[in-house]
C-alpha atoms as a PDB file:
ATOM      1  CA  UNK A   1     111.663 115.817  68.431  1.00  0.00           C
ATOM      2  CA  UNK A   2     113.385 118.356  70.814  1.00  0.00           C
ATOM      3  CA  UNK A   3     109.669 120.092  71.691  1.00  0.00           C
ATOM      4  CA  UNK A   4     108.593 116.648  72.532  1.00  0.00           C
ATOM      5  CA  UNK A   5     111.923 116.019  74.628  1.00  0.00           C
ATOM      6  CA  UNK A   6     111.619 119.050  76.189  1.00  0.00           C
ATOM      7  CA  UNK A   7     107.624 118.639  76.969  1.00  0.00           C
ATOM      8  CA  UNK A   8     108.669 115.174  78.260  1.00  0.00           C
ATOM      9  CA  UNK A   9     110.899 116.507  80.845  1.00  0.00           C
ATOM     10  CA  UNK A  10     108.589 119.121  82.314  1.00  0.00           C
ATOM     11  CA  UNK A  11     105.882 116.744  82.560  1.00  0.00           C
ATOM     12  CA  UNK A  12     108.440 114.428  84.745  1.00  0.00           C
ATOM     13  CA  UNK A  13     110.311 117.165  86.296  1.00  0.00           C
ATOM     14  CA  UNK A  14     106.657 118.655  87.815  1.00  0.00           C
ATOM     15  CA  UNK A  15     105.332 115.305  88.865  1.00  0.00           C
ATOM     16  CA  UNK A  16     109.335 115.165  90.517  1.00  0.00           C
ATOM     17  CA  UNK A  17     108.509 118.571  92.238  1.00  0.00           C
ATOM     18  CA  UNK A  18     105.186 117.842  93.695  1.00  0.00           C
ATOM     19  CA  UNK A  19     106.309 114.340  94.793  1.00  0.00           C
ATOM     20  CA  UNK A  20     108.787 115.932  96.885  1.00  0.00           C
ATOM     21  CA  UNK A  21     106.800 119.062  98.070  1.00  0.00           C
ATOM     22  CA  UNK A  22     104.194 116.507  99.067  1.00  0.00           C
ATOM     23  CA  UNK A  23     106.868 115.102 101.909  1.00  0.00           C
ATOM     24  CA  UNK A  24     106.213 118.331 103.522  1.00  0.00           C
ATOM     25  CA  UNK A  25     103.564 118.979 106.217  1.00  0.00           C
ATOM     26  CA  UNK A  26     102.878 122.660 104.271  1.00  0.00           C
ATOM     27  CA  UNK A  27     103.158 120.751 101.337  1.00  0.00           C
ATOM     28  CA  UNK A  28     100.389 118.256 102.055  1.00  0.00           C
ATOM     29  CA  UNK A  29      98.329 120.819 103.480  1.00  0.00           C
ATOM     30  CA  UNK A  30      98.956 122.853  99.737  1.00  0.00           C
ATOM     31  CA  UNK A  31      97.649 119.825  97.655  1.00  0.00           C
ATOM     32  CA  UNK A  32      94.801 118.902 100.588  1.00  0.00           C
ATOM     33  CA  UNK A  33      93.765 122.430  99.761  1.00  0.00           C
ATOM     34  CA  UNK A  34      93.986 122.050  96.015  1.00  0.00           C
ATOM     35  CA  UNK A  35      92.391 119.121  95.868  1.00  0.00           C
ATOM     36  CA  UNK A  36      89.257 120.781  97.583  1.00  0.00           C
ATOM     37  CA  UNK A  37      89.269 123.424  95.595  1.00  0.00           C
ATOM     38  CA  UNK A  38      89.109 121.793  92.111  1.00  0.00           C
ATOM     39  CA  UNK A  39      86.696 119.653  93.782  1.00  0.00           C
ATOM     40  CA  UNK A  40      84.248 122.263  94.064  1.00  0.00           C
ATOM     41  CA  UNK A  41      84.963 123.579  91.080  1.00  0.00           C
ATOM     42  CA  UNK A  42      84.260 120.309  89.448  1.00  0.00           C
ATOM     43  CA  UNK A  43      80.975 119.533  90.883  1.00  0.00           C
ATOM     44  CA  UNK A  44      79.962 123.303  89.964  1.00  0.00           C
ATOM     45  CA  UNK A  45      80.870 122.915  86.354  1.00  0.00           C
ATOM     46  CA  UNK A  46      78.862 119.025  86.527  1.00  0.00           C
ATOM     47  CA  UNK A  47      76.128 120.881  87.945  1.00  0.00           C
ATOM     48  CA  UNK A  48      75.798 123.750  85.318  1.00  0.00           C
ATOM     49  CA  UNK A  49      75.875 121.161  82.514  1.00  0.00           C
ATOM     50  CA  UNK A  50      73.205 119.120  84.025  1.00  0.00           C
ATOM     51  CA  UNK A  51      71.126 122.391  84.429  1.00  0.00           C
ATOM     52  CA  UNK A  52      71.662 123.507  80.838  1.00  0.00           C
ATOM     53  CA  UNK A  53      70.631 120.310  79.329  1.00  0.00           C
ATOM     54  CA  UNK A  54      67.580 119.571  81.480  1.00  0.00           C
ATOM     55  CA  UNK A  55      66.483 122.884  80.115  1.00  0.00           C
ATOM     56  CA  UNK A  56      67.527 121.863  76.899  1.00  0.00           C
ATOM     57  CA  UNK A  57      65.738 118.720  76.771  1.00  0.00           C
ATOM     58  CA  UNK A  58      62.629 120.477  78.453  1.00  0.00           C
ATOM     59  CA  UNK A  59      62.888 122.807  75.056  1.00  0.00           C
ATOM     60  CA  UNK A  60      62.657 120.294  72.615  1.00  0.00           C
ATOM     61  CA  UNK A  61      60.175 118.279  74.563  1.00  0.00           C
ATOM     62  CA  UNK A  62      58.155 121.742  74.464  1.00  0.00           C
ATOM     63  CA  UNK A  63      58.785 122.221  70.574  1.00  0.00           C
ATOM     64  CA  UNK A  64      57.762 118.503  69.855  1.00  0.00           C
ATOM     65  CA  UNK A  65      54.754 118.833  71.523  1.00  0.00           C
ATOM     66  CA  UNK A  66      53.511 122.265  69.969  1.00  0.00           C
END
């Protein structure tokens, strides 16, 4: 019960922190910068996984047809 608590209260006490860092012109330029960066991120990690399994499926198209 007290890990949970405790868990709890850093989840709220971050979203607390950002809320108010957000009020700040650095602040929204911090998460504006954030928010492009784990967007690129994102679409590069979508990307590799639709590369891998086009080449997967092209490998067991290849093997079924053999």
């Amino acid at each position: 019960m007290s890990r949970a608590f405790w868990f709890v209260a850093g989840v709220v006490g971050g979203f607390v922190a950002a809320h108010e860092i957000n009020k700040t012109e650095r602040g929204r330029e911090f998460f504006a910068l954030l928010n492009e960066r784990t967007q690129e991120f994102t679409e590069a990690v979508s990307e590799a996984y639709r590369s891998y399994a086009a080449q997967a499926a092209r490998e067991v198209d290849s093997s079924i047809n053999e």
